[in-house]
N, C-alpha and C. Protein backbone atom coordinates (compact mmCIF):
# COMPACT_ATOMS: atom_id res chain seq x y z
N UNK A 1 -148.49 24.27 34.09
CA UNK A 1 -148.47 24.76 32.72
C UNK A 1 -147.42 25.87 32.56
N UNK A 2 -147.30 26.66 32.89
CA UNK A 2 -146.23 27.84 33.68
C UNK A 2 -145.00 27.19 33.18
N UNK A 3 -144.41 26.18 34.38
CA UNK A 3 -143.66 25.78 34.51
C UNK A 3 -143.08 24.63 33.41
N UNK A 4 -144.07 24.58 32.59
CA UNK A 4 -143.92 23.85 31.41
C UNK A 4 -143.48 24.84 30.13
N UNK A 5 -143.40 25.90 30.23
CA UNK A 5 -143.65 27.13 29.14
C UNK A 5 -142.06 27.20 29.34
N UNK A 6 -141.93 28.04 30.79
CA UNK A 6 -140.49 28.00 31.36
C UNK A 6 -139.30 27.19 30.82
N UNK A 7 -140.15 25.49 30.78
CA UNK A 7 -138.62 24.85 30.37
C UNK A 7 -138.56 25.07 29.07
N UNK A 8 -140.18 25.24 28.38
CA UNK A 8 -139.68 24.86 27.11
C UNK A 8 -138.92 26.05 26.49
N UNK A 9 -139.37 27.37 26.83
CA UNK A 9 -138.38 28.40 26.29
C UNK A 9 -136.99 28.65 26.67
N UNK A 10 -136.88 27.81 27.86
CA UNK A 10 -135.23 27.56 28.33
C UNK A 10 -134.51 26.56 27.14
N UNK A 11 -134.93 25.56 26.98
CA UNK A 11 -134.70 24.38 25.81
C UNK A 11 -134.57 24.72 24.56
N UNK A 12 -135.30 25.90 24.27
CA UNK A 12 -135.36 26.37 22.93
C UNK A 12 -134.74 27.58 22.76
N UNK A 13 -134.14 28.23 24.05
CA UNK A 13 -133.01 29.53 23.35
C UNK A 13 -131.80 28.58 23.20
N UNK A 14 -131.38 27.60 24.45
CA UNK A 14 -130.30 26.31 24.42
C UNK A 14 -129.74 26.09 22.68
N UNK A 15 -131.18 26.04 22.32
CA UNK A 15 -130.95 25.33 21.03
C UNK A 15 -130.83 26.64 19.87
N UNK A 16 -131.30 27.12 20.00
CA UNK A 16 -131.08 28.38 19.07
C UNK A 16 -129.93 29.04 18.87
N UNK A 17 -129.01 29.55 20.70
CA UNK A 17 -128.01 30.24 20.38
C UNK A 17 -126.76 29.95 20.01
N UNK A 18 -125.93 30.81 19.22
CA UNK A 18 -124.75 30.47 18.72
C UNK A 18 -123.67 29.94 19.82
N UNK A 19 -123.81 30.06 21.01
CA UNK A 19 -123.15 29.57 21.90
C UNK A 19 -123.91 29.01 23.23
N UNK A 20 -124.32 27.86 23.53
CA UNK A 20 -124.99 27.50 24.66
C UNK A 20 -124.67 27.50 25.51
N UNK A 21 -123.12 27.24 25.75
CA UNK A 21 -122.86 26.92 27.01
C UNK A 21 -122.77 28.78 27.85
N UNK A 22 -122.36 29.62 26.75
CA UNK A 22 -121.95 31.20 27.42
C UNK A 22 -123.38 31.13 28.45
N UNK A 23 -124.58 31.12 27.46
CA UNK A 23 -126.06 31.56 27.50
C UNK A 23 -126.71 30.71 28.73
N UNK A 24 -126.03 29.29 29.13
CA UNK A 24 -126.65 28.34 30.30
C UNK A 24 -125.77 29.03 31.56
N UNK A 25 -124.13 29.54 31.81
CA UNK A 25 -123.46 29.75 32.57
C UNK A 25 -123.61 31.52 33.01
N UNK A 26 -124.35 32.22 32.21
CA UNK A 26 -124.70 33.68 32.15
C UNK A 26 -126.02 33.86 33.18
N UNK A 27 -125.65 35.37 33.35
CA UNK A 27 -126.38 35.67 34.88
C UNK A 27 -127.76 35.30 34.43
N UNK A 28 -128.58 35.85 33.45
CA UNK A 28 -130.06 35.46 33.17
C UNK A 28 -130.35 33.89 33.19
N UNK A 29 -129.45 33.43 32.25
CA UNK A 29 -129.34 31.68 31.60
C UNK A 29 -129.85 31.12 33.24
N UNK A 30 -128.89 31.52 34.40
CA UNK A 30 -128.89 31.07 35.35
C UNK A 30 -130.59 31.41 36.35
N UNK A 31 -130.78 32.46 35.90
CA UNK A 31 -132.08 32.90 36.35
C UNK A 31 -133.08 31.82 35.86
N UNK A 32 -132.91 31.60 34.50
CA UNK A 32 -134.00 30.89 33.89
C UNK A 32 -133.89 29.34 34.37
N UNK A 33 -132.94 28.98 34.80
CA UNK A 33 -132.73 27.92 35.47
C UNK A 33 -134.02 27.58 36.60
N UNK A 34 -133.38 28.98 37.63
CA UNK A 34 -133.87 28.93 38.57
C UNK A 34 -135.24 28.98 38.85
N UNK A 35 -135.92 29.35 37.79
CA UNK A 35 -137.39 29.59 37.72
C UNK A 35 -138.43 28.83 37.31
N UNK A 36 -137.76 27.17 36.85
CA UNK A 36 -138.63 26.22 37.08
C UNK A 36 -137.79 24.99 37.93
N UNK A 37 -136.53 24.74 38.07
CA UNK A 37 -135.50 23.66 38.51
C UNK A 37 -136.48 22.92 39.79
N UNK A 38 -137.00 24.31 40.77
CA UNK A 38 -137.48 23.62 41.90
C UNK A 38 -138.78 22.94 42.01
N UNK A 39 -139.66 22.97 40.75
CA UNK A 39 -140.60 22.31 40.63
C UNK A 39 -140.26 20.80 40.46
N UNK A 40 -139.20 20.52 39.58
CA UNK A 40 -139.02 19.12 39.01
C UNK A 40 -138.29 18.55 40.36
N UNK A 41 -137.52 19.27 41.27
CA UNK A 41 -136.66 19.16 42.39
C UNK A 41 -138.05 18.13 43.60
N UNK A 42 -139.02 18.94 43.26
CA UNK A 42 -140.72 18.83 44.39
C UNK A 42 -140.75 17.25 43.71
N UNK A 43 -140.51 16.96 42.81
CA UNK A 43 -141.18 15.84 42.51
C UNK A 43 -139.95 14.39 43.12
N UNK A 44 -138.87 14.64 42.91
CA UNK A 44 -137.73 13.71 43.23
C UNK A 44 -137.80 13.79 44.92
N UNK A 45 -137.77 15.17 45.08
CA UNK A 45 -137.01 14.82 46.77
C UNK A 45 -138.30 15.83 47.44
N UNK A 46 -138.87 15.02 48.39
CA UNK A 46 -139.94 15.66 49.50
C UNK A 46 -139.53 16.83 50.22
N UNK A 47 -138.46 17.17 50.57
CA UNK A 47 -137.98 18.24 51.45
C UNK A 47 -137.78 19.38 50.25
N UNK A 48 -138.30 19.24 49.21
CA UNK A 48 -137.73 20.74 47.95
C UNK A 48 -138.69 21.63 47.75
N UNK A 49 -140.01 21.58 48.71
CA UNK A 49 -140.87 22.01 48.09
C UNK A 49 -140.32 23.35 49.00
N UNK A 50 -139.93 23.64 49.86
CA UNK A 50 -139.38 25.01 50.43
C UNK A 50 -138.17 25.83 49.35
N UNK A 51 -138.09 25.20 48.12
CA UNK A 51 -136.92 25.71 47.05
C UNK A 51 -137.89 26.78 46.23
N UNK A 52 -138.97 26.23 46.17
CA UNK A 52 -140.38 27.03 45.32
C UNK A 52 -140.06 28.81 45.71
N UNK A 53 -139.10 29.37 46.75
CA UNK A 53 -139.36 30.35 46.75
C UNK A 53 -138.32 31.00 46.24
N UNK A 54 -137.46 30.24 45.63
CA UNK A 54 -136.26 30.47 44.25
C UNK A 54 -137.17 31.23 42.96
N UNK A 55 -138.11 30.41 42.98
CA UNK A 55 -139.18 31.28 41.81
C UNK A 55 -139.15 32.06 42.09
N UNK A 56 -138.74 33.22 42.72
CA UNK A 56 -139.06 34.66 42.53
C UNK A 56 -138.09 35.17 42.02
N UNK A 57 -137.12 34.38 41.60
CA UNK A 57 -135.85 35.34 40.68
C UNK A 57 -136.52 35.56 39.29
N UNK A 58 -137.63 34.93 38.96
CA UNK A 58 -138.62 35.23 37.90
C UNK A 58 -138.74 36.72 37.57
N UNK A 59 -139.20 37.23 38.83
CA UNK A 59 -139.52 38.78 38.39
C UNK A 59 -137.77 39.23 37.87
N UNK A 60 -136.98 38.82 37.73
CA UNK A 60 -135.69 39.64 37.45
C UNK A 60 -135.53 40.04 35.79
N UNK A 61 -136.69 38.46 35.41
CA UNK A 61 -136.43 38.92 33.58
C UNK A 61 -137.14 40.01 33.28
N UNK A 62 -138.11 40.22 34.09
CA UNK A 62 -139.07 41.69 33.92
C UNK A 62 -137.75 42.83 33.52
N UNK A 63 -136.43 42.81 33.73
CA UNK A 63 -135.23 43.62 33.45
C UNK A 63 -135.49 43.66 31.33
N UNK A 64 -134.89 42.03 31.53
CA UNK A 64 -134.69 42.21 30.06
C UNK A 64 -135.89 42.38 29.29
N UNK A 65 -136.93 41.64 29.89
CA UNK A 65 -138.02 41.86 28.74
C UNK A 65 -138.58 43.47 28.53
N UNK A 66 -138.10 44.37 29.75
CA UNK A 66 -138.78 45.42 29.47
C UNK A 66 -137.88 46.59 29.12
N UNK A 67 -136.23 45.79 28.49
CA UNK A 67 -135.26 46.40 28.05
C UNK A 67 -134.72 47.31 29.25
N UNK A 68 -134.38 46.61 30.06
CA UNK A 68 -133.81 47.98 31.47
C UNK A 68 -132.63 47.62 31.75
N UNK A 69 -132.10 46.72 31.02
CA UNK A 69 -130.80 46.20 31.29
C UNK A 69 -129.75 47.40 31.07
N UNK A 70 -130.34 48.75 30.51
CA UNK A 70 -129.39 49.96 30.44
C UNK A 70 -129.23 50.57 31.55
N UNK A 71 -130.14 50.18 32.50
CA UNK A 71 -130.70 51.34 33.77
C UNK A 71 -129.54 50.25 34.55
N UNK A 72 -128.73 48.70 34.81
CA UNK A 72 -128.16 48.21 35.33
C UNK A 72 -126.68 48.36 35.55
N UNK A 73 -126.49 49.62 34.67
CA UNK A 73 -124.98 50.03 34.90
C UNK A 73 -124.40 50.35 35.97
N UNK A 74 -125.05 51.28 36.96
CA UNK A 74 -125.10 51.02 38.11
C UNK A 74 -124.19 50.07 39.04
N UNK A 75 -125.24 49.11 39.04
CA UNK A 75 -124.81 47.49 39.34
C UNK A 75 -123.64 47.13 38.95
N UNK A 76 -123.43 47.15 38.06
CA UNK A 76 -122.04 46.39 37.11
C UNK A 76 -121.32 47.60 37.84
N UNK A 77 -121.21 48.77 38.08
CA UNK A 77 -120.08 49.64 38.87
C UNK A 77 -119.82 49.20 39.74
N UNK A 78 -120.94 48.71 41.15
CA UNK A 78 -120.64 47.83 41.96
C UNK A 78 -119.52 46.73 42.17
N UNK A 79 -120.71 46.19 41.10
CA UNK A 79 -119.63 44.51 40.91
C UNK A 79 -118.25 44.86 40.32
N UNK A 80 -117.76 45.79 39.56
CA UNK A 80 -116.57 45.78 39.04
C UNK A 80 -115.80 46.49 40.43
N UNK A 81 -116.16 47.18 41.24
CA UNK A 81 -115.63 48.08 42.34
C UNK A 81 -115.48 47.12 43.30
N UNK A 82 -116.52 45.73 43.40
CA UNK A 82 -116.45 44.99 44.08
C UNK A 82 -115.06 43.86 44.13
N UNK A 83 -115.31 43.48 42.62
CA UNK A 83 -113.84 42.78 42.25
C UNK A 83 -112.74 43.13 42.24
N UNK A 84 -112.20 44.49 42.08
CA UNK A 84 -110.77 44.86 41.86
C UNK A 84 -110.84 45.39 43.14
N UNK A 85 -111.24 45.12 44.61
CA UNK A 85 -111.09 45.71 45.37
C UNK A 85 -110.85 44.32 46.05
N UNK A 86 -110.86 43.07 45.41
CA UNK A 86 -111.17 42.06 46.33
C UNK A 86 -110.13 41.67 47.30
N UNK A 87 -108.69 41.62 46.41
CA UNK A 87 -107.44 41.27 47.40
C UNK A 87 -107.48 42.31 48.86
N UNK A 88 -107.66 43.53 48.51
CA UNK A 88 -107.90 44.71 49.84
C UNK A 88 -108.81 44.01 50.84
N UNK A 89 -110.34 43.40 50.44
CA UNK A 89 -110.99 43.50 51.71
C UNK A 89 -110.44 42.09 51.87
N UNK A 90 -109.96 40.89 51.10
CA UNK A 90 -109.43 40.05 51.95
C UNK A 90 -108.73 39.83 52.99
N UNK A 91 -107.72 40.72 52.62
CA UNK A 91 -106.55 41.37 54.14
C UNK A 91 -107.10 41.56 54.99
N UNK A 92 -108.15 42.74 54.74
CA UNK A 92 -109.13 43.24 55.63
C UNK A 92 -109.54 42.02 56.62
N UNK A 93 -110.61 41.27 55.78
CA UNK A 93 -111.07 40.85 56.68
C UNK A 93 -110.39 39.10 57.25
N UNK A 94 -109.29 38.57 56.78
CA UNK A 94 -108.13 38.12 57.71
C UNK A 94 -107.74 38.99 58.49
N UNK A 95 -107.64 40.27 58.60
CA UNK A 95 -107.05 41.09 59.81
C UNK A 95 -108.09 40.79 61.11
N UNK A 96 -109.18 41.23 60.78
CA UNK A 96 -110.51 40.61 61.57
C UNK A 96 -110.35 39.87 62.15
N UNK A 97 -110.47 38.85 60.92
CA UNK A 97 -110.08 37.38 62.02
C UNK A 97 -109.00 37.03 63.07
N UNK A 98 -108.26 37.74 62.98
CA UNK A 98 -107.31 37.29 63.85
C UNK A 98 -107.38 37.94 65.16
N UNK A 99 -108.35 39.72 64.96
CA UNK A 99 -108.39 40.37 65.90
C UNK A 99 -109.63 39.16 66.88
N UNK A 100 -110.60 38.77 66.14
CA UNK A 100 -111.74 37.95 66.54
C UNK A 100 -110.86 37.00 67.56
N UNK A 101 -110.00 36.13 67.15
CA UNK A 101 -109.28 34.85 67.43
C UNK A 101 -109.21 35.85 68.80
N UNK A 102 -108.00 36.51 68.54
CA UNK A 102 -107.07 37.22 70.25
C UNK A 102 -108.24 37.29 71.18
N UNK A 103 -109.14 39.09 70.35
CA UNK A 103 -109.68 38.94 72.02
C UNK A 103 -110.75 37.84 72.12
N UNK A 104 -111.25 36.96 71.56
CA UNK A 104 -112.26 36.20 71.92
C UNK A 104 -111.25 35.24 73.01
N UNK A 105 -110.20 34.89 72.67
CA UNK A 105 -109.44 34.15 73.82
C UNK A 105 -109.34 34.90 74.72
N UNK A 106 -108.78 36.60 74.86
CA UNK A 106 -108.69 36.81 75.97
C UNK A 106 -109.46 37.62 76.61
N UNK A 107 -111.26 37.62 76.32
CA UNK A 107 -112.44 37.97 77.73
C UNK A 107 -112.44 36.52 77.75
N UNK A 108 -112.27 35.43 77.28
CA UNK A 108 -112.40 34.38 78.02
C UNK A 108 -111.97 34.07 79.22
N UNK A 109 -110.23 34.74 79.02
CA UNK A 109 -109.75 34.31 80.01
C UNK A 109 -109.79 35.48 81.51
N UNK A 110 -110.51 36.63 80.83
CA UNK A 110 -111.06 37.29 81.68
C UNK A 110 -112.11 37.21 82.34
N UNK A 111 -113.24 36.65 81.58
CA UNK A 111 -114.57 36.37 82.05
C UNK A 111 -114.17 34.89 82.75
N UNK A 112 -114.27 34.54 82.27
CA UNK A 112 -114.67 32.86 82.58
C UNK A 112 -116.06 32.52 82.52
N UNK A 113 -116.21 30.67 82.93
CA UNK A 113 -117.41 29.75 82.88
C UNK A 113 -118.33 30.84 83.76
N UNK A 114 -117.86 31.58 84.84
CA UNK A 114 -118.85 31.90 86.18
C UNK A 114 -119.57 33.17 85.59
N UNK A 115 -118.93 33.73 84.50
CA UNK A 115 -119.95 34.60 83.74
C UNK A 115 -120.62 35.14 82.21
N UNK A 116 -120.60 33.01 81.96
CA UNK A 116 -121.47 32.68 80.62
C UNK A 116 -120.41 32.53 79.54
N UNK A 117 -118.61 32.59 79.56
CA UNK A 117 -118.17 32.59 78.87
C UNK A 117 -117.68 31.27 79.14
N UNK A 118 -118.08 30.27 78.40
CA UNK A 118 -117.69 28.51 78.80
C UNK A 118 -116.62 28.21 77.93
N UNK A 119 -116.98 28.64 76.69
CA UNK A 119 -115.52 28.18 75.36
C UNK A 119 -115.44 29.28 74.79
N UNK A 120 -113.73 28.96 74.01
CA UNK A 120 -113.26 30.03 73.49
C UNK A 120 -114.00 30.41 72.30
N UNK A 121 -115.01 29.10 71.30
CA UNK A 121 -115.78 29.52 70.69
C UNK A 121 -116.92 30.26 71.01
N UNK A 122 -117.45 30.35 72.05
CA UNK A 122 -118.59 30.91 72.54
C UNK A 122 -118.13 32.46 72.93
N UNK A 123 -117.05 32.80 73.33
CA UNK A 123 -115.88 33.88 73.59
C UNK A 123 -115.69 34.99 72.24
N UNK A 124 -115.52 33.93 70.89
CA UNK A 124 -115.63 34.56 69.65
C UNK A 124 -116.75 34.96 68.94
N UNK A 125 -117.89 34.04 69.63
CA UNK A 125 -119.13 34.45 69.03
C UNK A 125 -119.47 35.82 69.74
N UNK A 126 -119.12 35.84 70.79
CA UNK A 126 -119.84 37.36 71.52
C UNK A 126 -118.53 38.28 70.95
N UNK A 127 -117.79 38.03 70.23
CA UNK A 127 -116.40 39.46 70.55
C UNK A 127 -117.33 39.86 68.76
N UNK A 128 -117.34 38.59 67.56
CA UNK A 128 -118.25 38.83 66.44
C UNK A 128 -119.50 39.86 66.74
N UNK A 129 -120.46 39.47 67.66
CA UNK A 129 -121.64 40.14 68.16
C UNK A 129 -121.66 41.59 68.49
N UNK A 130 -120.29 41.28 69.39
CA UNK A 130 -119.90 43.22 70.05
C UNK A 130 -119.29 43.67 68.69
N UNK A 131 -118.12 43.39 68.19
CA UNK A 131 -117.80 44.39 67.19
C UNK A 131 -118.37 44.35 65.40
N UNK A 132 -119.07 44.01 65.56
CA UNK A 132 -120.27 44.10 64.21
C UNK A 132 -121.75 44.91 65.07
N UNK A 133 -121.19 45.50 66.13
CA UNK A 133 -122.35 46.38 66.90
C UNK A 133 -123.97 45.98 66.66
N UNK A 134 -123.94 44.27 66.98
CA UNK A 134 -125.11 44.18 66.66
C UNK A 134 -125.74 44.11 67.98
N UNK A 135 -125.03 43.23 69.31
CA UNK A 135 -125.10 43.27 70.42
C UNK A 135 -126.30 42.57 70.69
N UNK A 136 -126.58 41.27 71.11
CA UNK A 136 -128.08 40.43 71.22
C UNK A 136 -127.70 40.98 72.81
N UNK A 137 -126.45 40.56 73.67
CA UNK A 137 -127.10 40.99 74.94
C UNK A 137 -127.24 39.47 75.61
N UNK A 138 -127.20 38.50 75.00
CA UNK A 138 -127.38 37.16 75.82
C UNK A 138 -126.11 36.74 76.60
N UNK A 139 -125.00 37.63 76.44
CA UNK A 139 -123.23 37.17 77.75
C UNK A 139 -123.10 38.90 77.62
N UNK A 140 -122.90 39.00 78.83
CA UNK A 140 -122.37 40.45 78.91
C UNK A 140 -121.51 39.75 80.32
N UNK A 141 -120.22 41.22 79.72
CA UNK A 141 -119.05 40.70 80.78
C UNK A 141 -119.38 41.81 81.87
N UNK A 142 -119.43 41.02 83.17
CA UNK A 142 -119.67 41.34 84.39
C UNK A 142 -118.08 42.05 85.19
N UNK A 143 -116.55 41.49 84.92
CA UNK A 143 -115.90 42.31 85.54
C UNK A 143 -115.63 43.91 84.67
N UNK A 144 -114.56 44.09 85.48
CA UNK A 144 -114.16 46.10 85.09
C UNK A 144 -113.52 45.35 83.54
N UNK A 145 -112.36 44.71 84.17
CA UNK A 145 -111.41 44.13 82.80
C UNK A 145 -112.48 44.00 81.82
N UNK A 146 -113.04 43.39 82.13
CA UNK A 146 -113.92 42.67 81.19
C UNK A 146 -115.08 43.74 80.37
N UNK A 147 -115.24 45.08 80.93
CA UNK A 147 -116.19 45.60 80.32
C UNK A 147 -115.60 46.84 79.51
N UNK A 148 -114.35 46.90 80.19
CA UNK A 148 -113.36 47.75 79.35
C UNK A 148 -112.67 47.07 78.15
N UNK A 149 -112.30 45.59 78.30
CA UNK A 149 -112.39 45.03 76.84
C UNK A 149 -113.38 44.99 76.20
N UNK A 150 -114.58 45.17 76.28
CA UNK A 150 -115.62 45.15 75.66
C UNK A 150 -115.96 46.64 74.97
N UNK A 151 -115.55 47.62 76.40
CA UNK A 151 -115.69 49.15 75.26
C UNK A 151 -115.03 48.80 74.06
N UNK A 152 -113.77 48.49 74.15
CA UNK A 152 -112.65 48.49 73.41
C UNK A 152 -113.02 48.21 72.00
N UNK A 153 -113.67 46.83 72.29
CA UNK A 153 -114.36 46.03 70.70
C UNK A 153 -115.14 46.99 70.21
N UNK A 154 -116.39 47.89 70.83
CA UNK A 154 -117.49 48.60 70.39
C UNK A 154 -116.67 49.52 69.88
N UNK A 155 -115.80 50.51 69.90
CA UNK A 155 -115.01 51.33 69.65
C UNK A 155 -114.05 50.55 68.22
N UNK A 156 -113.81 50.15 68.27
CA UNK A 156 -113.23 48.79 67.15
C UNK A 156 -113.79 49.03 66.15
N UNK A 157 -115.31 48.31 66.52
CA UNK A 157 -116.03 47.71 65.54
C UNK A 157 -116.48 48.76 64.81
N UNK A 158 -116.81 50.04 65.29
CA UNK A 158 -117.29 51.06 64.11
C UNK A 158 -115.78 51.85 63.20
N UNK A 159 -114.89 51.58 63.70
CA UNK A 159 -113.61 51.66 62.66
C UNK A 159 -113.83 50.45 61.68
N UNK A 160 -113.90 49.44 61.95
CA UNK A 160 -114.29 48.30 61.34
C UNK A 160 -114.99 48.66 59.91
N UNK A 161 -116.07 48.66 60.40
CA UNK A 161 -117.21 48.93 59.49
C UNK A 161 -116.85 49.90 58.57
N UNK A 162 -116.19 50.76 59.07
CA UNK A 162 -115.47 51.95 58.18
C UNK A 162 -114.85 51.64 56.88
N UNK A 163 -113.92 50.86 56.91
CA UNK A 163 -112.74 50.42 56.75
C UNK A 163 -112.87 49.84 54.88
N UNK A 164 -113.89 48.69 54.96
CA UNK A 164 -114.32 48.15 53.63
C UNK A 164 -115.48 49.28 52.82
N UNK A 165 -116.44 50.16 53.52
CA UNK A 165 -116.73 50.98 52.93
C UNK A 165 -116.08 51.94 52.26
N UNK A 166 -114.76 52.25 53.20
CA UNK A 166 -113.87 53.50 51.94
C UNK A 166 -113.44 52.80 51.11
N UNK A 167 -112.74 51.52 51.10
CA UNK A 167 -112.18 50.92 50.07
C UNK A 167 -113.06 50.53 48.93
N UNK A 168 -114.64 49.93 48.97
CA UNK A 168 -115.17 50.19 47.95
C UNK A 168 -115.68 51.10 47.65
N UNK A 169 -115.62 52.84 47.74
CA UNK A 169 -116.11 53.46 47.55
C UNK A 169 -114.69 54.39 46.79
N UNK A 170 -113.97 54.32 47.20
CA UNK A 170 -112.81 54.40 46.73
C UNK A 170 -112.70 53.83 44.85
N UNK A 171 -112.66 52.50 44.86
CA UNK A 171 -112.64 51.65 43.97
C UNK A 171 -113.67 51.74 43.01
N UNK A 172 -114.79 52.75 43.34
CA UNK A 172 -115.89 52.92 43.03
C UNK A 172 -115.95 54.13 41.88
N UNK A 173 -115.20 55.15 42.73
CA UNK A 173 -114.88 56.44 41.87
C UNK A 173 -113.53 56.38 40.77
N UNK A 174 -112.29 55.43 41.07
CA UNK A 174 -111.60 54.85 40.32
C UNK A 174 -112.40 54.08 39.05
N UNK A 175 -113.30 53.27 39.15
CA UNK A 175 -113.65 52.84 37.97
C UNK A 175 -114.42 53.63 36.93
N UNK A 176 -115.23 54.55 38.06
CA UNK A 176 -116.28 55.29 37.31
C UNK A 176 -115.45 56.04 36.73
N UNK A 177 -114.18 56.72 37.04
CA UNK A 177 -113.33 57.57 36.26
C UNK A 177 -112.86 56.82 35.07
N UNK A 178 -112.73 56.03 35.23
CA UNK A 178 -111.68 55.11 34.23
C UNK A 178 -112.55 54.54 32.96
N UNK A 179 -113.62 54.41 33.23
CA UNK A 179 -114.71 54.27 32.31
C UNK A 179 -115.15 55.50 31.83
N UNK A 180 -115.09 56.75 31.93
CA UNK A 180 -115.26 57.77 31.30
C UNK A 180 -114.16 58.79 30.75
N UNK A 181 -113.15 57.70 31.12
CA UNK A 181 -111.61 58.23 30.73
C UNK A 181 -111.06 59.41 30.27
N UNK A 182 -111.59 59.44 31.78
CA UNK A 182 -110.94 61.06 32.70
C UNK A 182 -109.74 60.58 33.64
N UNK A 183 -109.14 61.81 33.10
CA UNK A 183 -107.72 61.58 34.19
C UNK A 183 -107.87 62.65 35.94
N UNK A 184 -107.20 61.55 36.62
CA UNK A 184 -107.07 62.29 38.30
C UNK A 184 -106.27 63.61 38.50
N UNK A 185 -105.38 63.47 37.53
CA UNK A 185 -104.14 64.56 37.71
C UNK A 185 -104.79 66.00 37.62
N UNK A 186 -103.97 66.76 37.88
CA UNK A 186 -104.47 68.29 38.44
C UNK A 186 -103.81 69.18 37.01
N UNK A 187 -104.18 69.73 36.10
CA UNK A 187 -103.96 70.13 35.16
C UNK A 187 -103.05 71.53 35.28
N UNK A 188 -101.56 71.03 34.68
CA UNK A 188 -101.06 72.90 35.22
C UNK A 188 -101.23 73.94 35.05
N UNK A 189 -102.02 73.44 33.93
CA UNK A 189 -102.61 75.32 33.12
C UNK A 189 -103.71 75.84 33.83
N UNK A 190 -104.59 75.14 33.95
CA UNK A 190 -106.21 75.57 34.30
C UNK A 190 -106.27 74.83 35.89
N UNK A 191 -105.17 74.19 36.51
CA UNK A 191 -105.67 73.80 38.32
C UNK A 191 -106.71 73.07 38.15
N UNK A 192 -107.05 72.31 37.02
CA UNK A 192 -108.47 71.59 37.34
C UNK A 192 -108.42 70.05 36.93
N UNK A 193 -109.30 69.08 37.89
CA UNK A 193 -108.81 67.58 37.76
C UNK A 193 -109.80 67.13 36.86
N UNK A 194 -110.00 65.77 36.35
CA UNK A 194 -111.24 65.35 35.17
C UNK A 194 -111.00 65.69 34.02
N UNK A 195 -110.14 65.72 33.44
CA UNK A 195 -110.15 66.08 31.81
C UNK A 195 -109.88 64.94 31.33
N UNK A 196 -110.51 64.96 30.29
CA UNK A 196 -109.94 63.64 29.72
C UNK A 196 -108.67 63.53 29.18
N UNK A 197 -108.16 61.81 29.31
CA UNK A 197 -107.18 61.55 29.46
C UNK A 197 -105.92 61.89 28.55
N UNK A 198 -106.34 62.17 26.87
CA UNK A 198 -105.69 62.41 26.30
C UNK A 198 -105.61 63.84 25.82
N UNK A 199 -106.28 64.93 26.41
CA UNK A 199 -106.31 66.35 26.36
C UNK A 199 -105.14 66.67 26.43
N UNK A 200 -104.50 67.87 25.77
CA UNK A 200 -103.02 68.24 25.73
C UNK A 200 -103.41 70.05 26.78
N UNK A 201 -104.45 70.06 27.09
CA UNK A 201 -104.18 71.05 28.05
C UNK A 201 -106.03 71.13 28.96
């Protein structure tokens, strides 16, 4: 019955709003999707009934219905800090990859088969493991070479981690400025930064 209410008030904003397609392709539209799709999904295909726990994007309209969509600005700073930052962490993390590629080839060719390192993929999965400092611990390299390339990564990996945090945090205070359109510059009269942008002193 629920799930009958669901479609029908999905069907009937469809039809109501001045634009359907904005309102079906929009972050909620998409919510409301999601909050009955996997029931009708249970009935076609036997393996969907594990989708049922998509229903919980349900609690998200509790936002709009209880008008808090003001308290989500926040969020949208994120996501906008997230996007104009995107070409940066791409580099970023192609730089990664390539560091991943090297040394995962070369404790391979330091370790070898005789101490759990069999392929160069299996080589990249542990160099991923060490420098994302998560460390499971299931191949640890047994020579000197081998454990001094391994400091190396651990030492790496928390520059790593560094790296995309300043940049969105960076990108973060850039927008928030720019949306309250305040300027960065250092003011010559008064030495002081944040004024808004079109202030003549």
């Amino acid at each position: 019955m629920v799930t009958f209410l669901f479609t029908l008030e999905y069907v009937v904003r469809i039809w109501i709003v001045s634009k359907p397609r904005k309102f079906i392709f929009s972050f909620f539209g998409i919510i409301d999707l999601l909050a009955f799709l996997p029931t009708y999904l249970d009935f076609f295909f036997s393996g969907a009934h594990g989708l049922m726990v998509i229903r919980a994007l349900r609690l998200l309209r509790v936002f709009r219905v209880l008008k808090l969509n003001r308290y989500t600005s926040e969020g949208n700073l994120i996501a906008k800090a997230l996007r104009t930052s995107r070409f940066k962490i791409s580099v970023f993390l192609y730089a990664v990859l390539m560091i991943v590629i090297i040394l995962g080839a070369a404790i391979y060719f330091v370790e070898g088969s005789e101490n759990g390192y069999y392929s160069i993929p299996k080589s990249k999965y542990w160099v991923i493991v060490t420098i994302t400092t998560v460390g499971y611990g299931d191949i640890t390299p047994q020579t000197v070479l081998g454990q001094f390339l391994a400091s190396f990564i651990m030492i790496l990996g928390y520059a790593i981690i560094a790296v995309p945090t300043g940049i969105v945090t960076a990108e973060m205070g850039r927008v928030h400025q720019n949306e309250q359109g305040k300027s960065t510059r250092v003011c010559k009269h008064c030495l002081k930064e944040g004024h808004v942008s079109e202030a003549h002193f």
